[in-house]
N, C-alpha and C. Protein backbone atom coordinates (compact mmCIF):
# COMPACT_ATOMS: atom_id res chain seq x y z
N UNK A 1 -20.96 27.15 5.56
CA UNK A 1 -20.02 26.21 6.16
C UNK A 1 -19.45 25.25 5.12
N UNK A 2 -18.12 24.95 5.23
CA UNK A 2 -17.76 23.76 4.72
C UNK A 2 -16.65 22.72 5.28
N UNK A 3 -16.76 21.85 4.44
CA UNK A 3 -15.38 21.20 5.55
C UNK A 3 -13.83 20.94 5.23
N UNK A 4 -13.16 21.05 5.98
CA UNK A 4 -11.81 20.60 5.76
C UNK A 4 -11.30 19.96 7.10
N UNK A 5 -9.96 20.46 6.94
CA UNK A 5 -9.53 19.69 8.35
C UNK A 5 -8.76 20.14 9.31
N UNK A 6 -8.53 20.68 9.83
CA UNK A 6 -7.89 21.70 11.09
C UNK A 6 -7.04 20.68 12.41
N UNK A 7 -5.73 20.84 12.48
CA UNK A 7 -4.60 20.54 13.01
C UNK A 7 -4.31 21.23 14.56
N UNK A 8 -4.94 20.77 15.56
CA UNK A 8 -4.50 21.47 16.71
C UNK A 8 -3.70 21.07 17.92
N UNK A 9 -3.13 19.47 16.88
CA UNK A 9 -2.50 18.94 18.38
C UNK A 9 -0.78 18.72 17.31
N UNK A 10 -1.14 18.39 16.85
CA UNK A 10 0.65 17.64 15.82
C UNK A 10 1.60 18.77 16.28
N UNK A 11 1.48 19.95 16.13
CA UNK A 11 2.63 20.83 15.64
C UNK A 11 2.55 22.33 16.87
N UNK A 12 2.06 22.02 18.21
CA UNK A 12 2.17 22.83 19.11
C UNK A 12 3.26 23.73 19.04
N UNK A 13 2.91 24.91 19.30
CA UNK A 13 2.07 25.77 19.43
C UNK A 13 1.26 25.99 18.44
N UNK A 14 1.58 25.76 17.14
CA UNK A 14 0.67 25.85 15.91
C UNK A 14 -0.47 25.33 15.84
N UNK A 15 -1.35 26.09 15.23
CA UNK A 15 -2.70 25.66 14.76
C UNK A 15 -3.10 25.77 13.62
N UNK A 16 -3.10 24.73 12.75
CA UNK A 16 -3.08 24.41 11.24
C UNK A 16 -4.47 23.90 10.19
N UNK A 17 -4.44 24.79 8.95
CA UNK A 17 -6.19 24.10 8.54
C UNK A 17 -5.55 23.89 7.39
N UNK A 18 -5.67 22.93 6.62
CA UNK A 18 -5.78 22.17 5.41
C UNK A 18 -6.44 22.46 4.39
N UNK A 19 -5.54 22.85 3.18
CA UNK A 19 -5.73 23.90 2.21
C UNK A 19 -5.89 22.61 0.68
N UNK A 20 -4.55 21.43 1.23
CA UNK A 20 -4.52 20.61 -0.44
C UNK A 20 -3.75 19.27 0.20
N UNK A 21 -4.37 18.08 0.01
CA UNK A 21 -3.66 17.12 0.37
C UNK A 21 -3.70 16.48 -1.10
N UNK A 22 -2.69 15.78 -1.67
CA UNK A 22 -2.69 15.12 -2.94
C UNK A 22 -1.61 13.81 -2.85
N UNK A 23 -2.01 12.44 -3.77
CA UNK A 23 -1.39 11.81 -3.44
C UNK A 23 -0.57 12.00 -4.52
N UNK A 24 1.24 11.19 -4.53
CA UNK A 24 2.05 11.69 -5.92
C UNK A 24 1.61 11.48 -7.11
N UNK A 25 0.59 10.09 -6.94
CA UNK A 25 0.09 9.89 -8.59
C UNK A 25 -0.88 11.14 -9.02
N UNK A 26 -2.01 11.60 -7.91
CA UNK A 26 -2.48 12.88 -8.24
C UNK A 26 -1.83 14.17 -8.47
N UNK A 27 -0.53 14.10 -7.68
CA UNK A 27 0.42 15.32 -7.96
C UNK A 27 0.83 15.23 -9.18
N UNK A 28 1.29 14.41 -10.10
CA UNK A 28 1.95 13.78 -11.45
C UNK A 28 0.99 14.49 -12.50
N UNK A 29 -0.35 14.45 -12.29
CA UNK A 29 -1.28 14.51 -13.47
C UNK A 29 -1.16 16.25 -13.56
N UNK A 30 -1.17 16.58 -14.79
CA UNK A 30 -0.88 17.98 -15.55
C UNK A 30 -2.27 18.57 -14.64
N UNK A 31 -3.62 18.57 -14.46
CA UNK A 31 -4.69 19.17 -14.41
C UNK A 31 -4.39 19.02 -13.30
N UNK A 32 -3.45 18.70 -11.83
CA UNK A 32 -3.25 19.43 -10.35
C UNK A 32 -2.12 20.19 -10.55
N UNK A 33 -1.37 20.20 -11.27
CA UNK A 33 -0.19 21.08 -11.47
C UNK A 33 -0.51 22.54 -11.66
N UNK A 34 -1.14 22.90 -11.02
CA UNK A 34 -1.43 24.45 -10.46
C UNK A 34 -1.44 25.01 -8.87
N UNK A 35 -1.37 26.88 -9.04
CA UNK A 35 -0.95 27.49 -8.47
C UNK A 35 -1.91 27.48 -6.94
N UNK A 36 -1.98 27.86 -6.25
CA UNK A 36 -3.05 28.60 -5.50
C UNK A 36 -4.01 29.90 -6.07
N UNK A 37 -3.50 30.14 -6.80
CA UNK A 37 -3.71 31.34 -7.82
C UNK A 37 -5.10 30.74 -8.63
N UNK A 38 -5.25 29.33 -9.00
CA UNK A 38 -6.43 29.05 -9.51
C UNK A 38 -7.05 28.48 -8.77
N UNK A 39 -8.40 28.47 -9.33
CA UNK A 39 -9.43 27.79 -8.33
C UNK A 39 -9.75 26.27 -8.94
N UNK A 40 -9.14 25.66 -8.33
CA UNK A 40 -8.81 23.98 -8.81
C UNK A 40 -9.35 23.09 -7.47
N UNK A 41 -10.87 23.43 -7.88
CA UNK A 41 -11.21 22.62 -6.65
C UNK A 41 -11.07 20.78 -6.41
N UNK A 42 -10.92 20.66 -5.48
CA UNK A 42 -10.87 18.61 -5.92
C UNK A 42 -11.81 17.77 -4.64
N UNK A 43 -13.05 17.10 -4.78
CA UNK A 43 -13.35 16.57 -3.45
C UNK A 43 -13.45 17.91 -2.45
N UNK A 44 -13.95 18.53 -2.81
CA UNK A 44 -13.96 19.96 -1.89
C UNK A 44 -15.20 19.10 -0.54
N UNK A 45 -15.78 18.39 -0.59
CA UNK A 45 -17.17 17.93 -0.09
C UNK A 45 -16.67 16.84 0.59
N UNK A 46 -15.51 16.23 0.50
CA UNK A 46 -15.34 14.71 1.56
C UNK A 46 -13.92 14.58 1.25
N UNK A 47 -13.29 15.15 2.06
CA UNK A 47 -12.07 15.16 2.42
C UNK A 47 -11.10 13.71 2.82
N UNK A 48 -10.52 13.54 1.28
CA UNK A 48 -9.61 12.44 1.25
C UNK A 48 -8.00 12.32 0.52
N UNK A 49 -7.11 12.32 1.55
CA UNK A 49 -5.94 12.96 1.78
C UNK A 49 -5.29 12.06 0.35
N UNK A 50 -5.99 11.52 -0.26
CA UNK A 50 -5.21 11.34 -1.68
C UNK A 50 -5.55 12.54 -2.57
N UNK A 51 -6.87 12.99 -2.45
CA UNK A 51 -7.44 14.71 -3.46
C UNK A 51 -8.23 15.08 -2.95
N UNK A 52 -7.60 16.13 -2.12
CA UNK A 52 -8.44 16.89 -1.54
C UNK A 52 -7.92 18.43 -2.10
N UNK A 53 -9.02 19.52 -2.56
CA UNK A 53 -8.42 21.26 -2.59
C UNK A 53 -9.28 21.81 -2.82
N UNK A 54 -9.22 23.13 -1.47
CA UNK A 54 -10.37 23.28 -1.78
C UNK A 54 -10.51 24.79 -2.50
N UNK A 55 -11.22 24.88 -2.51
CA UNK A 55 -12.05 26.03 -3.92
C UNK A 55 -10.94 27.38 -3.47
N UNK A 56 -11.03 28.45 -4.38
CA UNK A 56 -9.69 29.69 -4.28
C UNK A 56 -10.57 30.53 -3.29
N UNK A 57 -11.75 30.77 -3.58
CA UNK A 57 -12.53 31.46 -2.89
C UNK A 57 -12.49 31.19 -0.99
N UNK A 58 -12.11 30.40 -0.52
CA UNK A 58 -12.35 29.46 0.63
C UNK A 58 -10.77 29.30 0.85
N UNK A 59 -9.64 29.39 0.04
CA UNK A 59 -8.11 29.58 0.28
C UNK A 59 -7.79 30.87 0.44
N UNK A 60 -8.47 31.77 0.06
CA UNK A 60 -8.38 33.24 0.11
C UNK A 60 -8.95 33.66 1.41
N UNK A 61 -10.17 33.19 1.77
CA UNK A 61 -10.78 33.55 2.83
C UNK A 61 -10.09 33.03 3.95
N UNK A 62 -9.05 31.78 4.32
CA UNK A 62 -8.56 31.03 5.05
C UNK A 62 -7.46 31.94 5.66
N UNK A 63 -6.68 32.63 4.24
CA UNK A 63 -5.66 33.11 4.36
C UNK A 63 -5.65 34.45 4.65
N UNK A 64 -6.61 34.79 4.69
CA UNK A 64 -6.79 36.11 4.92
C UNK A 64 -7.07 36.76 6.52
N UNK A 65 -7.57 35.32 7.14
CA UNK A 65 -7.77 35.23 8.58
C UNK A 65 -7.13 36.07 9.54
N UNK A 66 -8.04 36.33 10.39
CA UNK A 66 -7.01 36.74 11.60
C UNK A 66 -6.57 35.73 12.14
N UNK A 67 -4.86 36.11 12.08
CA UNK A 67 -4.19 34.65 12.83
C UNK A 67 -3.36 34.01 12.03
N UNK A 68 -3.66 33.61 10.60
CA UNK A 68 -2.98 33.07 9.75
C UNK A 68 -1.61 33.72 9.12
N UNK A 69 -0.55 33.78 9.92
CA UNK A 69 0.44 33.68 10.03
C UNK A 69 1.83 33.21 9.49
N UNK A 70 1.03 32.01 9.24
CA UNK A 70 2.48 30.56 8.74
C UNK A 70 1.83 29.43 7.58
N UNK A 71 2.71 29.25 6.82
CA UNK A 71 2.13 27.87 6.38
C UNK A 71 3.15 26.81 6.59
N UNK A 72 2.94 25.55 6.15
CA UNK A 72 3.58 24.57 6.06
C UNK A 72 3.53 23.32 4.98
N UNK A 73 3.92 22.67 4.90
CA UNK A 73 3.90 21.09 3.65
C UNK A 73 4.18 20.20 4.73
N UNK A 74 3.48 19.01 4.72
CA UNK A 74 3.68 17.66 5.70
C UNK A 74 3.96 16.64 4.26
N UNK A 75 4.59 15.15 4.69
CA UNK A 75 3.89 14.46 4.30
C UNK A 75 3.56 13.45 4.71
N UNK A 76 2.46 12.55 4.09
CA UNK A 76 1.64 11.41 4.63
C UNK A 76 0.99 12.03 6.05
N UNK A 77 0.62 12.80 6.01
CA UNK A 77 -0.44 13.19 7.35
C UNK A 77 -1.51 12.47 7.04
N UNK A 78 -2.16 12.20 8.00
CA UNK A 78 -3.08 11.04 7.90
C UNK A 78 -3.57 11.03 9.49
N UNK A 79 -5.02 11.83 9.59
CA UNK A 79 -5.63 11.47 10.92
C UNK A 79 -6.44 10.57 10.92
N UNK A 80 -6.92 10.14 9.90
CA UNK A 80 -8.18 8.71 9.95
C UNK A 80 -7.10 7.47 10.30
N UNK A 81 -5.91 6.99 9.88
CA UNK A 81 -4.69 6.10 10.06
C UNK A 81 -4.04 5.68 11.09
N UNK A 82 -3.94 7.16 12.06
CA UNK A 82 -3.40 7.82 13.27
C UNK A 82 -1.68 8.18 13.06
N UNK A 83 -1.67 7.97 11.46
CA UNK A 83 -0.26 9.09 11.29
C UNK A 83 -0.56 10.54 11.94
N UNK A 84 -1.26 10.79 11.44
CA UNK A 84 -0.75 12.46 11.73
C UNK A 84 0.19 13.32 11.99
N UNK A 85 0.95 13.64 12.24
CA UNK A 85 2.40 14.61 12.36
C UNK A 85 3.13 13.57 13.21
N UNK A 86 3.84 12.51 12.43
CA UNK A 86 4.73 12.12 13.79
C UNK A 86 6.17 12.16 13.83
N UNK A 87 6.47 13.31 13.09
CA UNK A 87 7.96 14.17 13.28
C UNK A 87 7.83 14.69 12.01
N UNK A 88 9.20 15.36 12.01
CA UNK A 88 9.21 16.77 10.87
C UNK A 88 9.69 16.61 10.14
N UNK A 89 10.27 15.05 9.66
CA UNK A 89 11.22 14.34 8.59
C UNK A 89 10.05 14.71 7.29
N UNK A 90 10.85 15.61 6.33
CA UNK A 90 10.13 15.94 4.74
C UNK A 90 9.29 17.26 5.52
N UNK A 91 9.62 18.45 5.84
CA UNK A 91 8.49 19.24 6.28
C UNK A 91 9.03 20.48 6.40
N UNK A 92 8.37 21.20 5.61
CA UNK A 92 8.80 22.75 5.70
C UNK A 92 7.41 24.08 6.53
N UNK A 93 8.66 24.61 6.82
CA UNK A 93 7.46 25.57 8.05
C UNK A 93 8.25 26.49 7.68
N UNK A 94 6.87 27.64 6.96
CA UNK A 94 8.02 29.45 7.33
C UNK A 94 6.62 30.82 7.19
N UNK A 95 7.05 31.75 7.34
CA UNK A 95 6.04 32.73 7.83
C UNK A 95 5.23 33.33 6.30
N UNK A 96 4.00 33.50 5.75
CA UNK A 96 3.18 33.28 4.80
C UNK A 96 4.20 34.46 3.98
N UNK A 97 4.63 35.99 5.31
CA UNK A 97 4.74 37.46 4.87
C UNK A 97 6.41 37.01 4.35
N UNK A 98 6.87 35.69 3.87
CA UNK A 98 8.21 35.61 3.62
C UNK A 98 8.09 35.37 2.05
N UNK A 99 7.22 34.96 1.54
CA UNK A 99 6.64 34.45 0.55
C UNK A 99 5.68 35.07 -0.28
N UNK A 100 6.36 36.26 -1.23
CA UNK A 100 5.59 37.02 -1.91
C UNK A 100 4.43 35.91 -2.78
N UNK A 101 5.35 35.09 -3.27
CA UNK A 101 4.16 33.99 -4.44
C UNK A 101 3.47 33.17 -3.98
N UNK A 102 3.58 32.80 -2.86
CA UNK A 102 2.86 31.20 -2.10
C UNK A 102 1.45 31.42 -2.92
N UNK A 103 0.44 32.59 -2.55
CA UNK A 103 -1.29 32.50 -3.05
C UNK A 103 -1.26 33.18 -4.67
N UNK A 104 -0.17 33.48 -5.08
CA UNK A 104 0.05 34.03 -6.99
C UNK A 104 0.77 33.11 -7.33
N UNK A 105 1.51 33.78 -8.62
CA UNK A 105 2.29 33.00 -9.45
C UNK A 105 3.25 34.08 -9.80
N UNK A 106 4.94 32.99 -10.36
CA UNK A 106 5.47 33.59 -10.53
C UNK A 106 6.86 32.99 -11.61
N UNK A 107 6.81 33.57 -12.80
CA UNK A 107 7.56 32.38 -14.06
C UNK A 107 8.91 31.79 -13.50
N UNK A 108 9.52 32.71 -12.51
CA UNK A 108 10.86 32.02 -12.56
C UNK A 108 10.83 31.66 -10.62
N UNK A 109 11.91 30.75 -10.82
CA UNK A 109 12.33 30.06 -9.90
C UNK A 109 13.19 31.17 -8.57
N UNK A 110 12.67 31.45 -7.10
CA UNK A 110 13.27 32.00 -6.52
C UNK A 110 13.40 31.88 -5.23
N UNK A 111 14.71 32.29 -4.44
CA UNK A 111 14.76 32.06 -2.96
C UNK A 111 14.09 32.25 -2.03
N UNK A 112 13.53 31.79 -1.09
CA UNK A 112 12.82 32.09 -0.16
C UNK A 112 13.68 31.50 1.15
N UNK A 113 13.48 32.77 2.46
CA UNK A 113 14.33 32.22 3.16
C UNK A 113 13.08 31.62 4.22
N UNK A 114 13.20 30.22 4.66
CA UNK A 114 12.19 29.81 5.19
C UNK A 114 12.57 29.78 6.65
N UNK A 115 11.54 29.72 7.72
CA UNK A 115 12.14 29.34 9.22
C UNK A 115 12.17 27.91 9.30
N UNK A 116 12.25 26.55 8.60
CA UNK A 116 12.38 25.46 9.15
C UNK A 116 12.07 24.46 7.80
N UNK A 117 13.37 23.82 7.57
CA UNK A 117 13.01 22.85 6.34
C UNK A 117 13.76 21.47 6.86
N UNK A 118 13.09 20.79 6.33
CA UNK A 118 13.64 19.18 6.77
C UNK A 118 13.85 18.49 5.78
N UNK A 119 14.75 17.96 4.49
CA UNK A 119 14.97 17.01 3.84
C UNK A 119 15.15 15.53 4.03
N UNK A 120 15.17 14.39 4.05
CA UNK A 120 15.54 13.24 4.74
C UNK A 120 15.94 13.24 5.76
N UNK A 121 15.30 13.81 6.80
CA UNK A 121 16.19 14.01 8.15
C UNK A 121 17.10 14.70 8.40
N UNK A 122 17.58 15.82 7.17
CA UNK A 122 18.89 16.92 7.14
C UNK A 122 17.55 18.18 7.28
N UNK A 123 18.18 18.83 8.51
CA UNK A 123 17.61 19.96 8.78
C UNK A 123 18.39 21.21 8.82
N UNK A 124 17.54 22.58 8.43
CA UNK A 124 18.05 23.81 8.38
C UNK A 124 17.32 24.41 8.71
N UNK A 125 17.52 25.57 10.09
CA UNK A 125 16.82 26.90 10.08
C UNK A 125 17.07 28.42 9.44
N UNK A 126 16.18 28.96 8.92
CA UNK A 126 16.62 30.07 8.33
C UNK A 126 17.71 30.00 7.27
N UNK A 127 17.43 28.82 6.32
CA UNK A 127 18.04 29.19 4.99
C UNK A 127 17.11 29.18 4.29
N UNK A 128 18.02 29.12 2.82
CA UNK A 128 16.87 29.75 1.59
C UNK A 128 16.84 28.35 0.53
N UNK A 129 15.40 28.27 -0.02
CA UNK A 129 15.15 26.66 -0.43
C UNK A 129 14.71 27.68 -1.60
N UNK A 130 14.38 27.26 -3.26
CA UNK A 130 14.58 27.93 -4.41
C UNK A 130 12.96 27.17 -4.76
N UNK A 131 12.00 28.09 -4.25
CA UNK A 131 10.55 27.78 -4.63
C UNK A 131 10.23 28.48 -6.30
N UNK A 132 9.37 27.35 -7.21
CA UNK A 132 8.82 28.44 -8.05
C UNK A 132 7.23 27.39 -7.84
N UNK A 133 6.14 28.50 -8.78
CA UNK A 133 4.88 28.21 -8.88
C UNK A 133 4.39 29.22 -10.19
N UNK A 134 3.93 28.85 -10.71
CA UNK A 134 3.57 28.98 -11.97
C UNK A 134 2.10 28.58 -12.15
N UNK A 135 0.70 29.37 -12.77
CA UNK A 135 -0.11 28.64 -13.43
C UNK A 135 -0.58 27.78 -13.83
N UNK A 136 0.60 26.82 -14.08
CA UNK A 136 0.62 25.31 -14.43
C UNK A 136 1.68 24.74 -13.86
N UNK A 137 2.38 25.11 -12.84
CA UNK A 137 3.27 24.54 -12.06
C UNK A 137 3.12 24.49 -10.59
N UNK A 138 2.86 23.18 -10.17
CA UNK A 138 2.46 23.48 -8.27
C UNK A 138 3.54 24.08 -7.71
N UNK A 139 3.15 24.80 -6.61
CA UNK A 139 3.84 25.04 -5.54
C UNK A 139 5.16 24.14 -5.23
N UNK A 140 6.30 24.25 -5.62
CA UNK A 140 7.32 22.98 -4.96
C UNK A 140 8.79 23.78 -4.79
N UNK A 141 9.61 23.04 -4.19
CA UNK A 141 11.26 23.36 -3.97
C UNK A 141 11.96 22.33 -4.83
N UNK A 142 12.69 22.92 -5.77
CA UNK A 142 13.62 22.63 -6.63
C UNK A 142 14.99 22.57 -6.04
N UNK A 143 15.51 21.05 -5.61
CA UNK A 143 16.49 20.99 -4.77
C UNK A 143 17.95 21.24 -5.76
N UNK A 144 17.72 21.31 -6.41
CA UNK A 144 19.10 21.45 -7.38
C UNK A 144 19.32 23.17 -7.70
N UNK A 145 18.60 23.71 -7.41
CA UNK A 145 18.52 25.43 -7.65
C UNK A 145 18.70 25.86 -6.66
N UNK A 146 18.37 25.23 -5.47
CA UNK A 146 18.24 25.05 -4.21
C UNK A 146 19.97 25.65 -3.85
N UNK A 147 20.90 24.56 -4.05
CA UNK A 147 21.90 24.79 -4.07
C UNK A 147 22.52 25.20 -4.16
N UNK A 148 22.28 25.45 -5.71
CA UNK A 148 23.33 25.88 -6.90
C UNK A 148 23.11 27.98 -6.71
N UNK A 149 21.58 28.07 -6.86
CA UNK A 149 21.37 29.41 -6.30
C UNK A 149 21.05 30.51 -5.14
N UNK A 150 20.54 29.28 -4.63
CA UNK A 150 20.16 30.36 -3.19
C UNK A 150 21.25 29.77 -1.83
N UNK A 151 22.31 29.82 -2.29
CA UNK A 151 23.93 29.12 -1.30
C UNK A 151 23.58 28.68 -0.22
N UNK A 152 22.51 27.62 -0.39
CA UNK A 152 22.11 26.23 0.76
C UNK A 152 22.57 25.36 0.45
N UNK A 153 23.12 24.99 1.67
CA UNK A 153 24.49 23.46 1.47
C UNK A 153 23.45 22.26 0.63
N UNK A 154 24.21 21.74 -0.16
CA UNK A 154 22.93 20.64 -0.91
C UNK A 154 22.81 19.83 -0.24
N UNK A 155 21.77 19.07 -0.08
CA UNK A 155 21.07 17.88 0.73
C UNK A 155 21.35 16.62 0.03
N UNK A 156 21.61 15.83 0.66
CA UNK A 156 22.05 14.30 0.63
C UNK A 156 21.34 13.63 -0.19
N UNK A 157 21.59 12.42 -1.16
CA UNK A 157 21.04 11.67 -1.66
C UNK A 157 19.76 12.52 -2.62
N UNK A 158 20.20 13.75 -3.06
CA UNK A 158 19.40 14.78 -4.28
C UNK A 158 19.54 13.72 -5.82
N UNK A 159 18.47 13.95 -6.16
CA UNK A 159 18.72 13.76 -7.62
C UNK A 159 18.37 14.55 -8.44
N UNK A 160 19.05 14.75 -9.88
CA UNK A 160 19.02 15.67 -10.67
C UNK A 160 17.79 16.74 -10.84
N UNK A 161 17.68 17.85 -10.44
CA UNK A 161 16.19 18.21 -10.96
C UNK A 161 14.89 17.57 -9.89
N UNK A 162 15.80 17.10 -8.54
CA UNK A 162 14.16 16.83 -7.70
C UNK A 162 13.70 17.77 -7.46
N UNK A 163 12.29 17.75 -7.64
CA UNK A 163 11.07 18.14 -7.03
C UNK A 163 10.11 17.98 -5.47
N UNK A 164 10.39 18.51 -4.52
CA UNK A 164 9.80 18.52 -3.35
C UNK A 164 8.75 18.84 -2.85
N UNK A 165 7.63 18.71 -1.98
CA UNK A 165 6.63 19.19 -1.14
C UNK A 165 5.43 19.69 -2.01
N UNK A 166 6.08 19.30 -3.86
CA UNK A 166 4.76 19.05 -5.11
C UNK A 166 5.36 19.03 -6.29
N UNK A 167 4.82 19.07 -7.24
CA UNK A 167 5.31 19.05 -8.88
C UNK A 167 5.59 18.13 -9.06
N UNK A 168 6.24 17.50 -8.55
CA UNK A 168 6.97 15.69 -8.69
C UNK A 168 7.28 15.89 -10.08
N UNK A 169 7.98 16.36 -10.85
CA UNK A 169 8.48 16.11 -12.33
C UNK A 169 9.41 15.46 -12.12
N UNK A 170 10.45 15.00 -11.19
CA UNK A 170 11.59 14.22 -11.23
C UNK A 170 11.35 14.02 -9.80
N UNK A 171 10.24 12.66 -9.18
CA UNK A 171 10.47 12.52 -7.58
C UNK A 171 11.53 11.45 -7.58
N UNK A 172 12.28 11.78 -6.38
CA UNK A 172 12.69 10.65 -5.53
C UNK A 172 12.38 9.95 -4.45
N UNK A 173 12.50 8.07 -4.58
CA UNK A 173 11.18 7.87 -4.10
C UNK A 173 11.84 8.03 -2.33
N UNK A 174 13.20 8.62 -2.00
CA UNK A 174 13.98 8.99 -1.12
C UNK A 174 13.40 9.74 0.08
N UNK A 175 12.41 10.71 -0.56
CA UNK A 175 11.98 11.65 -0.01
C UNK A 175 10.41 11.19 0.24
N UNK A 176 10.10 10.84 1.64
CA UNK A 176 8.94 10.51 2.07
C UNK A 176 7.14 10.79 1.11
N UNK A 177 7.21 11.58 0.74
CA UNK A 177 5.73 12.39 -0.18
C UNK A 177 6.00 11.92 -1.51
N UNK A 178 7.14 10.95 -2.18
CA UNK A 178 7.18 10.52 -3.30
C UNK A 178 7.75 8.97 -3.57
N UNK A 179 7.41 8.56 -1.95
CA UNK A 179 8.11 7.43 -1.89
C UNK A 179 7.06 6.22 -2.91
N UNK A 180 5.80 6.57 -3.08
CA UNK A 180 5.39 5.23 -3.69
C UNK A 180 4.15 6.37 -4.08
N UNK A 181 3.09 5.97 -5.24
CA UNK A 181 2.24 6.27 -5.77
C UNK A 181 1.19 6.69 -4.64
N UNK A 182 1.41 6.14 -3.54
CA UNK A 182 0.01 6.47 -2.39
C UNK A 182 -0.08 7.08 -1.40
N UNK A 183 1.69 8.08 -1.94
CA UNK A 183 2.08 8.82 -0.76
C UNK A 183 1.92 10.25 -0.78
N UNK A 184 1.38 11.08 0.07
CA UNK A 184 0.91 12.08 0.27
C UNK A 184 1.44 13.33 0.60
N UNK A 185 0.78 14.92 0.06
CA UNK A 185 1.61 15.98 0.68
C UNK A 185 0.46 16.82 0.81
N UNK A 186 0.77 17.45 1.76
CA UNK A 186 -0.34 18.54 2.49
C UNK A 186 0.49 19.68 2.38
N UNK A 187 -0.66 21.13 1.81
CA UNK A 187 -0.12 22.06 2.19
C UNK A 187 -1.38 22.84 3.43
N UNK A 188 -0.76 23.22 4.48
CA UNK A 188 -1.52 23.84 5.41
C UNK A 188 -1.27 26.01 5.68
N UNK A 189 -2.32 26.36 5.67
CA UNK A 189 -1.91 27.58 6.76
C UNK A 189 -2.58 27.72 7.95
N UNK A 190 -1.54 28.42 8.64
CA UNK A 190 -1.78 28.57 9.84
C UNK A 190 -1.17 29.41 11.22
N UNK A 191 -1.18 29.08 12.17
CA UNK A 191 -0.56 30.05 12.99
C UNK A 191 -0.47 29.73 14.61
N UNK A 192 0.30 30.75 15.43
CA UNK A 192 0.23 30.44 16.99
C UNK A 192 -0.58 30.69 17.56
N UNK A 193 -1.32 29.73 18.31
CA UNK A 193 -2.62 29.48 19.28
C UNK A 193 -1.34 30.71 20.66
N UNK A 194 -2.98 31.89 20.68
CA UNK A 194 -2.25 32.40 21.74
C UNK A 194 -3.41 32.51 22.28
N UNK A 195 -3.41 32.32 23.79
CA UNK A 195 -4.95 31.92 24.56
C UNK A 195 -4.93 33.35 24.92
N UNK A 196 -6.19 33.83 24.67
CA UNK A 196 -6.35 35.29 25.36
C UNK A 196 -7.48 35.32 26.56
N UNK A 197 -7.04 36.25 27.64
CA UNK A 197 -7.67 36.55 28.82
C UNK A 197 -9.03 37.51 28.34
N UNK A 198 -10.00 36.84 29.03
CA UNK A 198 -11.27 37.60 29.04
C UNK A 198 -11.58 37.77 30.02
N UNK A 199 -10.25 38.53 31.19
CA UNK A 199 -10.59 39.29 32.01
C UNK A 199 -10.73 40.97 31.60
């Protein structure tokens, strides 16, 4: 057994378990700037939404689930606070099988067409946001590639080279998960709670 944290009311029908919460100053530092691909455990033992990740062995096994379906990025989730999901402003949701690299790595920067992204309150379904992840590069959306390559209308108030939902190499503090040093991003997987008959 171990612990993390599992999501069953915020994001109905979804049912969500908590893979990496980091705060931006922890996102900033070179030694979290990795993939899912490594095993970069942090606070694996007491789960605190400034560094929390847990071990590859235990992200593999998560993901491998029956059921696990979807992932997502929040930010500032916070159930000890009573934030927890309280809208979808900064939040991307799309299906795991859309996303060859999400649990590898991959050198260059590429489209993914997601089911649901939210920038400052500018929302899109089913376009394509320009993810890369790298070895030494977290998981994030590059809003300027975003644009320029995968022909998604650009989002408002972008700055050069932002970094979204991780990496923070150029945050803006615009965007909720980089608004101040103590602000937070979760990546979750997960999937639809479908109640089955045991008749």
């Amino acid at each position: 057994p171990y612990t993390t944290y599992c999501d069953f009311e915020s994001d109905a029908p979804f049912i969500w378990t908590l893979l990496e919460s980091l705060s931006l100053e922890e996102s900033q530092k070179d030694v979290n700037r990795v993939s899912f691909d490594v095993d970069h455990t942090l606070e694996e033992c007491n789960l605190a939404w400034s560094k929390f990740r847990l071990s590859k062995i235990r992200i593999d096994s998560i993901k491998s689930s029956y059921g696990t379906t979807h992932y997502r990025v929040t930010c500032n989730f916070n159930a000890v606070n009573g934030t927890g999901l309280v809208n979808r402003r900064d939040y991307l949701r799309d299906q795991v099988c859309n996303n060859d690299y999400l649990f590898t790595y991959y050198s260059h920067y590429y489209c993914v067409k997601v089911d649901f992204v939210n920038i400052r309150g500018q929302t899109c379904r089913g376009c394509s946001v320009s993810q890369k992840v790298t070895r030494s590069v977290h998981n994030h959306v590059d809003l300027s590639i975003t644009s320029s390559s995968c022909k998604t209308t650009a989002f408002s108030d972008a700055i050069p080279n932002e970094d979204v939902f991780g990496q923070y190499s150029n945050p803006n503090p615009l965007f909720s998960c980089a608004a101040n040093k103590d602000s937070t991003t979760q990546w979750w997987v997960g999937g639809l709670w479908v109640e089955e008959s045991l008749s």
